[in-house]
Protein backbone atom coordinates (compact mmCIF):
# COMPACT_ATOMS: atom_id res chain seq x y z
CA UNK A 1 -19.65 -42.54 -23.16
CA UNK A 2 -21.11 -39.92 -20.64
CA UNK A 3 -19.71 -37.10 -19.64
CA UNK A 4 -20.40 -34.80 -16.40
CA UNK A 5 -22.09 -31.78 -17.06
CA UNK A 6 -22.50 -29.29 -13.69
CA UNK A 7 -23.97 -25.50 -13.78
CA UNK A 8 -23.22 -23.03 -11.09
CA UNK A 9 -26.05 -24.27 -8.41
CA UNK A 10 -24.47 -27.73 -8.30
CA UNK A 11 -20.62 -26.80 -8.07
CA UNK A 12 -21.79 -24.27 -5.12
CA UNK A 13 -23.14 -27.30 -3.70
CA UNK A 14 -20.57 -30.16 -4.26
CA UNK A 15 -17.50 -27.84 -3.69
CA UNK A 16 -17.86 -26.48 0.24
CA UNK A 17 -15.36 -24.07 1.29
CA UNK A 18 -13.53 -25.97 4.01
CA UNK A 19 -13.53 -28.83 1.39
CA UNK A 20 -12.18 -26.91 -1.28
CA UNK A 21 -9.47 -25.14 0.80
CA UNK A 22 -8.10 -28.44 1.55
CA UNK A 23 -7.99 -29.50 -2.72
CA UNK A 24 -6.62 -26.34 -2.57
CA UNK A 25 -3.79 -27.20 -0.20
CA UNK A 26 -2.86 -30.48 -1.88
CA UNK A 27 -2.88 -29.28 -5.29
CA UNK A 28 -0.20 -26.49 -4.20
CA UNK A 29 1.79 -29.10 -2.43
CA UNK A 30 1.82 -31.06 -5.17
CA UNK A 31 2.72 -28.46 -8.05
CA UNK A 32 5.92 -27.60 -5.22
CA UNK A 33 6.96 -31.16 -5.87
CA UNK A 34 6.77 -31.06 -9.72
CA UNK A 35 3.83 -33.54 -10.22
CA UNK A 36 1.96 -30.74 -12.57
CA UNK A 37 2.68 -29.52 -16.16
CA UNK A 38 1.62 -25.90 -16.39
CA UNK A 39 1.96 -23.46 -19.16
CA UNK A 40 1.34 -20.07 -18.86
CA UNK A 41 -2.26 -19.08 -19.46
CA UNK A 42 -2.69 -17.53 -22.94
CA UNK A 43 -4.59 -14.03 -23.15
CA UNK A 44 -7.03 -12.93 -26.34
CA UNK A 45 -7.95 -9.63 -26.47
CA UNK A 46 -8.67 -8.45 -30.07
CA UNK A 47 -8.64 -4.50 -29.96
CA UNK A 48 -12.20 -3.64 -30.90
CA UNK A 49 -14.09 -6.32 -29.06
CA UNK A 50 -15.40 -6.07 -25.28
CA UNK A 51 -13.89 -8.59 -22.64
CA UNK A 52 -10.92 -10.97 -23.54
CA UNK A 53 -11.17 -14.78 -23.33
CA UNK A 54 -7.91 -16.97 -21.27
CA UNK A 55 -7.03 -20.33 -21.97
CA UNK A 56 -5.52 -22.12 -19.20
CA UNK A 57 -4.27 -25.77 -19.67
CA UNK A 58 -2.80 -28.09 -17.07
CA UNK A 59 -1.34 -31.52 -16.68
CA UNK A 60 -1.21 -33.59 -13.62
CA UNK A 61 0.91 -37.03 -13.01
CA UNK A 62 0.44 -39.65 -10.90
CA UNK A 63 -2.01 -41.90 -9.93
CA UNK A 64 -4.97 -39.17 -10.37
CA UNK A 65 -3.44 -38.47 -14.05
CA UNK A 66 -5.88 -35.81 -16.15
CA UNK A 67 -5.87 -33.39 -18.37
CA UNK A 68 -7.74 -29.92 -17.58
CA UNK A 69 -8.25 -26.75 -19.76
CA UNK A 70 -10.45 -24.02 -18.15
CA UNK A 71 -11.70 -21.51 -21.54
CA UNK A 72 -13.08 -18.50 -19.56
CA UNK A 73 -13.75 -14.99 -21.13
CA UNK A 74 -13.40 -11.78 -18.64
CA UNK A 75 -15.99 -9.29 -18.45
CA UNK A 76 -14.79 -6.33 -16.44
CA UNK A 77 -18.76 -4.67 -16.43
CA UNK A 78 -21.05 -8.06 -16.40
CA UNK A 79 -21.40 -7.30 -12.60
CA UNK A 80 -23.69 -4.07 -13.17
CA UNK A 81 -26.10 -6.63 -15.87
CA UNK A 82 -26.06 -8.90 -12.50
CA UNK A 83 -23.75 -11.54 -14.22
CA UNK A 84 -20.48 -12.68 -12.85
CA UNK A 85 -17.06 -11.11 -14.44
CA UNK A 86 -16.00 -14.41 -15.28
CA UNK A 87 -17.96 -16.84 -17.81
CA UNK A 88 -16.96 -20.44 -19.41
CA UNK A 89 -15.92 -23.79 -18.33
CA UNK A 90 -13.46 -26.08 -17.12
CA UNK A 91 -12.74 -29.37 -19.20
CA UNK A 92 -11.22 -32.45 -17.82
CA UNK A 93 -10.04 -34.74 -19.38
CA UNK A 94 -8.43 -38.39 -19.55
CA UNK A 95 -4.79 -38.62 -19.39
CA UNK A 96 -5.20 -42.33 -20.68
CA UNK A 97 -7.47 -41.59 -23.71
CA UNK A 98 -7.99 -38.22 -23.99
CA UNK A 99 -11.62 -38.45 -23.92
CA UNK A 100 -13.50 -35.84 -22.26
CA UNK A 101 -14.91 -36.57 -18.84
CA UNK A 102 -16.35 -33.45 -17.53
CA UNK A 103 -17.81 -29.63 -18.62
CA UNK A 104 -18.05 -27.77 -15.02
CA UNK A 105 -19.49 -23.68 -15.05
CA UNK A 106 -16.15 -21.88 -14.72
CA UNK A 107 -17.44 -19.25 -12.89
CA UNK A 108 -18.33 -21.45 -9.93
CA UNK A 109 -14.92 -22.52 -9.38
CA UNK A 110 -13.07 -19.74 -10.20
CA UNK A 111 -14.84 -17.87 -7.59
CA UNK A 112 -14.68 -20.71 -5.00
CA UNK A 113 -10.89 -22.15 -5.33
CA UNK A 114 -9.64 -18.59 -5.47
CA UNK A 115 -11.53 -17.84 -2.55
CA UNK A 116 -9.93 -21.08 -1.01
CA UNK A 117 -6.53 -20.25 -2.03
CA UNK A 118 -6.27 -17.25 -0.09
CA UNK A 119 -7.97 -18.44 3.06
CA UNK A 120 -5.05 -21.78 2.36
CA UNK A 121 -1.98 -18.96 2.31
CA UNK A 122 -3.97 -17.10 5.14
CA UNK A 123 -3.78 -20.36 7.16
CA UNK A 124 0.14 -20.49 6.48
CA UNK A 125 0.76 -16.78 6.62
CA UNK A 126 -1.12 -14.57 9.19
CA UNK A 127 -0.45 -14.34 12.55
CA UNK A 128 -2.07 -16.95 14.71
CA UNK A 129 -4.32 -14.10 16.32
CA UNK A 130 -5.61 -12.29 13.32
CA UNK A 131 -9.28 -11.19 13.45
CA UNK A 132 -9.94 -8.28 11.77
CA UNK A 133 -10.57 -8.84 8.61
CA UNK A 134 -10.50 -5.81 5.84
CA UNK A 135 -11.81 -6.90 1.73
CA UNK A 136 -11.52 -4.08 -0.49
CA UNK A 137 -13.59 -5.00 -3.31
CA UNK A 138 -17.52 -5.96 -2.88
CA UNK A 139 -18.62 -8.24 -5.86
CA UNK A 140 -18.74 -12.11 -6.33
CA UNK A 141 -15.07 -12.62 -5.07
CA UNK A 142 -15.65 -10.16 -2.00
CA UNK A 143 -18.08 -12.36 -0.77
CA UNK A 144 -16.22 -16.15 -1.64
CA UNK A 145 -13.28 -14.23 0.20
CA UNK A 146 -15.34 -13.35 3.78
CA UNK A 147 -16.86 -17.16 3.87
CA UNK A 148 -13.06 -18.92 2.82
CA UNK A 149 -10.81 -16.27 5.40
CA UNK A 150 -14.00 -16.97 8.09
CA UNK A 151 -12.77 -20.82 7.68
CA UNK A 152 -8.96 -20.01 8.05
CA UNK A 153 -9.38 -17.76 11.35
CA UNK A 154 -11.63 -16.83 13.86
CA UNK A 155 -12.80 -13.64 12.90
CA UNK A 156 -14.11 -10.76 14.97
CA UNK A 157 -15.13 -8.14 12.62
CA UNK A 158 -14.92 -7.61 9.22
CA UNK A 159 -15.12 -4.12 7.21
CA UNK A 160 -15.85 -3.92 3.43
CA UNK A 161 -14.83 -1.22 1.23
CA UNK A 162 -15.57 -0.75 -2.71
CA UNK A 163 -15.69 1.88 -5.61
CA UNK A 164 -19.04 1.71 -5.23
CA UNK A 165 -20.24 2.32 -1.76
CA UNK A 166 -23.84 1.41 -2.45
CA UNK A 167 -22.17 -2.66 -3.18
CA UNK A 168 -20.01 -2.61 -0.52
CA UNK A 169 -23.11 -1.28 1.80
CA UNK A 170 -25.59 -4.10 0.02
CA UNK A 171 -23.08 -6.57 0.71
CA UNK A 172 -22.49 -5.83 4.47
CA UNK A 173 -26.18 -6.17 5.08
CA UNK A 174 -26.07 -9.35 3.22
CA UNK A 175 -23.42 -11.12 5.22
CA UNK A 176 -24.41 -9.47 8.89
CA UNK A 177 -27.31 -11.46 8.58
CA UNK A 178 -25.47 -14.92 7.40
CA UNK A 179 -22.49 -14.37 10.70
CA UNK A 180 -22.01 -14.25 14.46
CA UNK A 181 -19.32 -11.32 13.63
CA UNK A 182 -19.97 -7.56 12.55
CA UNK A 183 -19.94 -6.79 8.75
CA UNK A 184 -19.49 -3.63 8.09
CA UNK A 185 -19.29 -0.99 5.47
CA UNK A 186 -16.29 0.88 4.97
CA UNK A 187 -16.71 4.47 3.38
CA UNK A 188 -12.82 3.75 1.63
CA UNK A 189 -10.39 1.59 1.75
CA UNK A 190 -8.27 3.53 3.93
CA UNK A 191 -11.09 3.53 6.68
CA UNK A 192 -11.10 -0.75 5.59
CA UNK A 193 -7.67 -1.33 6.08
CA UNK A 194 -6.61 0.77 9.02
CA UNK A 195 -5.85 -1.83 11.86
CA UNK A 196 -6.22 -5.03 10.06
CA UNK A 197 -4.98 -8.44 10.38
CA UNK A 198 -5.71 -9.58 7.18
CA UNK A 199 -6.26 -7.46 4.09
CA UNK A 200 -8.07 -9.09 0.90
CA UNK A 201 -8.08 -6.97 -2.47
CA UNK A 202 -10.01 -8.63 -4.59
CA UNK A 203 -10.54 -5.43 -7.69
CA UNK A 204 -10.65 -4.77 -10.95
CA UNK A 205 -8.75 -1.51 -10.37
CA UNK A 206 -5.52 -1.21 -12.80
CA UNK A 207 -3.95 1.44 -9.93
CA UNK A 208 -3.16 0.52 -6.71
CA UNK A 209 -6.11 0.62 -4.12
CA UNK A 210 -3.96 0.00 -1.41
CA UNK A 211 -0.72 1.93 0.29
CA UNK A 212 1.69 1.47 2.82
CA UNK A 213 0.63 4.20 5.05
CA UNK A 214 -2.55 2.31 6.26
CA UNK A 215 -1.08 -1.32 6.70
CA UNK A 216 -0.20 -2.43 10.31
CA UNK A 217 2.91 -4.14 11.06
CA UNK A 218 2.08 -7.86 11.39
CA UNK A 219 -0.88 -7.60 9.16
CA UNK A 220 -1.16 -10.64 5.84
CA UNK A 221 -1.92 -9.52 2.88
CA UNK A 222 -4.02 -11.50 -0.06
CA UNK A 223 -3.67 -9.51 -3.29
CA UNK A 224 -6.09 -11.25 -5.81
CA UNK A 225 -7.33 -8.72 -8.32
CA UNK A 226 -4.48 -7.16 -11.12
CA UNK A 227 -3.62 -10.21 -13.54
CA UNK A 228 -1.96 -8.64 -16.00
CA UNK A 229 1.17 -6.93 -16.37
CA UNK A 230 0.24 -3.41 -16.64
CA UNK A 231 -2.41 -3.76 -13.48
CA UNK A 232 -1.82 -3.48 -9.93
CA UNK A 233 -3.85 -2.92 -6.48
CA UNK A 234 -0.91 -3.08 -4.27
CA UNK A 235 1.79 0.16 -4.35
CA UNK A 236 5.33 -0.33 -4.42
CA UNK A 237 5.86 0.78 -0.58
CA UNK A 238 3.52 -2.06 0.52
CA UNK A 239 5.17 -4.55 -2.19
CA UNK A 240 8.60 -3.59 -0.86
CA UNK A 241 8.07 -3.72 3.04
CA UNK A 242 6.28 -6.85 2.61
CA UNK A 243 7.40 -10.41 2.72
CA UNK A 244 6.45 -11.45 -0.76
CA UNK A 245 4.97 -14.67 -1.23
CA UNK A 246 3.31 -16.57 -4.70
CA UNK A 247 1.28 -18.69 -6.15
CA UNK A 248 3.98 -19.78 -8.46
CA UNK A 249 7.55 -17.60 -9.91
CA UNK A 250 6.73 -18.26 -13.29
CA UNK A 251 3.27 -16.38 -13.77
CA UNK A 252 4.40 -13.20 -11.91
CA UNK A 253 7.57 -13.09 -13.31
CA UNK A 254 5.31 -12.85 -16.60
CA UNK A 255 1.56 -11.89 -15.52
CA UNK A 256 1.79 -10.11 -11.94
CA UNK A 257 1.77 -5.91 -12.44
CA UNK A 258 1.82 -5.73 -8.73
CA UNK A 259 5.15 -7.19 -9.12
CA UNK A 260 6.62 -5.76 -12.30
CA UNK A 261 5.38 -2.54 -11.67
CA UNK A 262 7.73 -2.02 -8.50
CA UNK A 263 10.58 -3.96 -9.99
CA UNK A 264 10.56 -1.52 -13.08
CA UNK A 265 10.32 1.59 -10.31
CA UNK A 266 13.25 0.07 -9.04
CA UNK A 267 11.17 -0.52 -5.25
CA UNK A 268 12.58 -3.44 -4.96
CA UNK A 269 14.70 -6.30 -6.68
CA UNK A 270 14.62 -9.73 -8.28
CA UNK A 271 15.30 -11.74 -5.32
CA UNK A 272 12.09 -10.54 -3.20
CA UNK A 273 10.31 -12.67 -4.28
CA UNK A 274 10.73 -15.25 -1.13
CA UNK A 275 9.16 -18.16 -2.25
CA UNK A 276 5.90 -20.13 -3.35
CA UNK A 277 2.73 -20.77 -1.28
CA UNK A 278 3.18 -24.79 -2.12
CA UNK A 279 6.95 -24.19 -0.89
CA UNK A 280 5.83 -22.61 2.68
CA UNK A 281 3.21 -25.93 2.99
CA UNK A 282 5.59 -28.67 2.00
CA UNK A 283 8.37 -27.16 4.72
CA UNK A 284 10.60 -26.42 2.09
CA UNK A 285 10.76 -22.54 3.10
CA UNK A 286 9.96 -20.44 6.10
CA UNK A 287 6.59 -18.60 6.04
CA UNK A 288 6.37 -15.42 8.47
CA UNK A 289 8.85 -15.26 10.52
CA UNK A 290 7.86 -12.10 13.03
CA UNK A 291 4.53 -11.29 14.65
CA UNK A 292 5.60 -7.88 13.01
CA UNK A 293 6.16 -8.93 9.76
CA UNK A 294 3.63 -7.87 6.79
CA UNK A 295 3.35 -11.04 4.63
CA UNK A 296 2.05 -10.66 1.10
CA UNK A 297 0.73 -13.39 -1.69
CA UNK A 298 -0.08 -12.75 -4.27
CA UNK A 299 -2.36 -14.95 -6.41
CA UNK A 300 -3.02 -15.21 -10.05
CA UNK A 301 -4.91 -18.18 -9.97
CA UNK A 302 -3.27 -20.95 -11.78
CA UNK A 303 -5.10 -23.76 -14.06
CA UNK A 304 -3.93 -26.17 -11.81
CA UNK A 305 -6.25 -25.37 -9.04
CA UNK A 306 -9.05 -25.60 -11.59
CA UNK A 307 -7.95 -29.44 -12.52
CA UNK A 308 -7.74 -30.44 -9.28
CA UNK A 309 -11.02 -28.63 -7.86
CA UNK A 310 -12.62 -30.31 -11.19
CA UNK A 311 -10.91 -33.50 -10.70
CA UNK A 312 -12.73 -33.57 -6.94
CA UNK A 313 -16.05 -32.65 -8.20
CA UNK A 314 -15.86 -35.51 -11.13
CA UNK A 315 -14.99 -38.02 -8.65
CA UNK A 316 -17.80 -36.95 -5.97
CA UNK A 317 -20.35 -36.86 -8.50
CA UNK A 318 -19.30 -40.71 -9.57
CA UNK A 319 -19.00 -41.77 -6.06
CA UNK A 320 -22.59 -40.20 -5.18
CA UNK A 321 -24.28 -40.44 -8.44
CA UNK A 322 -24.90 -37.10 -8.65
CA UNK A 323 -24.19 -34.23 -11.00
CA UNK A 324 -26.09 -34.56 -14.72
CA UNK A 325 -24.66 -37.40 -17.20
CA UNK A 326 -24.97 -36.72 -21.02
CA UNK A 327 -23.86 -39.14 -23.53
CA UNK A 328 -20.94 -37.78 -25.71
């Protein structure tokens, strides 16, 4: 049989933002109502090698049935070689046969459905009339982030902040000239953050780059980077004033620093965790309730947002013959 094979170039193409934000949306909805199977993601990091490699398998029923496992290996320094962080692939597979159907670049899709994630809990979450736009972290997911919160609300301005200035500089200029609204470069993320709507940390910091005394009341905040348990961007001030929302209870009760970090300080307790992003779009729970409210989610990035982004492209490519087909 043939299988679909797709690099990086073709899943920029096939998977468009606006598109992708609403896979995005559906795929959260869905794992609310139970139709996915999803272990935790399994970590490998031997003690003397570079990077570490996750394995993230999901399960989806229904009438779009299919396996997915996304084998991706993390490489904290790749971005100053020019490569992205994130390298492997995404398998799908048949839930009838178990034959594989598609290999698709990983770091395409990582980069575009966590981008569309956010801009999805932005949607749900910020205030109707939130502009400003703050991203503390410059790199591959700095950018996604800009394009996928540009799709979610109008923006007015947006100012970039990094560990490196130099990035976040080179990566103003680069997206001035691509939109009708001001990009500009930060010299810190205090200077970033101070009156924004909407606050995107997307880092590989393992201390918090962002702090309560900065954060306007009413502002959303998307905390991305920090997947592990001893990593955070967010401090426990901002974690405990906030209205703290998830991609799913299960991974931060076991993954999210951000989290533990301020339950173990004792910031805040069990129950604030309010509720799951797929929760607030299905009705089941109330999303912000106050114009004055800080909101927070916080996203791991969960396997099954790489089955169902996959699962679109594999079905695009066989409606459009498109995409490269290799026997198999």
């Amino acid at each position: 049989m043939k299988i679909l094979i797709m690099n990086h170039d073709q899943v920029r193409s096939a998977l468009p933002m606006s598109a992708c934000m609403e896979v995005m949306s559906e795929a959260l909805e869905a794992l609310a109502k139970g139709q996915f199977h999803l272990p935790l993601r399994m970590i490998v990091r031997p003690p003397a090698a570079e990077g570490m490699m996750g394995l993230m398998p999901s399960y989806r029923s229904g009438e779009r049935a299919a396996y997915a496992l996304k084998a991706i290996c993390i490489f904290p320094h790749n971005p100053k070689i020019g490569k992205d962080s994130h390298q492997g692939a995404v398998l799908l597979s048949s839930a009838t046969t178990g034959e594989l159907l598609a290999v698709v670049n990983a770091s395409a899709v990582t980069a575009i459905r966590t981008a569309a994630v956010s801009a999805v809990a932005t949607r749900a979450l910020a205030r109707k009339d939130a502009c400003e736009l703050a991203v503390i972290g410059a790199g591959m997911q700095g950018r996604a982030h800009v394009a996928a919160i540009a799709e979610a609300r109008q923006i007015r301005r947006v100012r970039l902040a990094d560990s490196d200035p130099a990035r976040a500089r080179n990566l103003a200029a680069e997206l001035a000239a691509a939109y009708p609204f001001p990009v500009e470069a930060a010299e810190n993320a205090e200077t970033a953050v101070r009156n924004a709507d909407i606050i995107v940390t997307v880092t590989t910091s393992s201390v918090p780059v962002l702090r309560r005394e900065w954060i306007s009341a009413g502002a959303h905040i998307n905390a991305v980077g920090a997947c592990l348990p001893h990593m955070r961007e967010i401090d426990s001030a901002t974690v405990a004033a906030s209205s703290f929302f998830v991609d799913r209870r299960e991974s931060v009760l076991n993954e999210s620093g951000d989290y533990l970090i301020a339950l173990r300080e004792g910031a805040i307790g069990p129950e604030h965790i309010r509720g799951e992003i797929g929760e607030v779009l299905t009705g089941e729970i109330q999303g912000r309730d106050s114009d004055r409210e800080i909101t927070l989610f916080k996203s791991l990035g969960l396997a099954v947002e790489d089955l169902a982004a996959v699962d679109y492209l594999y079905r695009r490519a066989k409606e459009t013959d498109s995409g490269s087909w290799v026997e198999f």
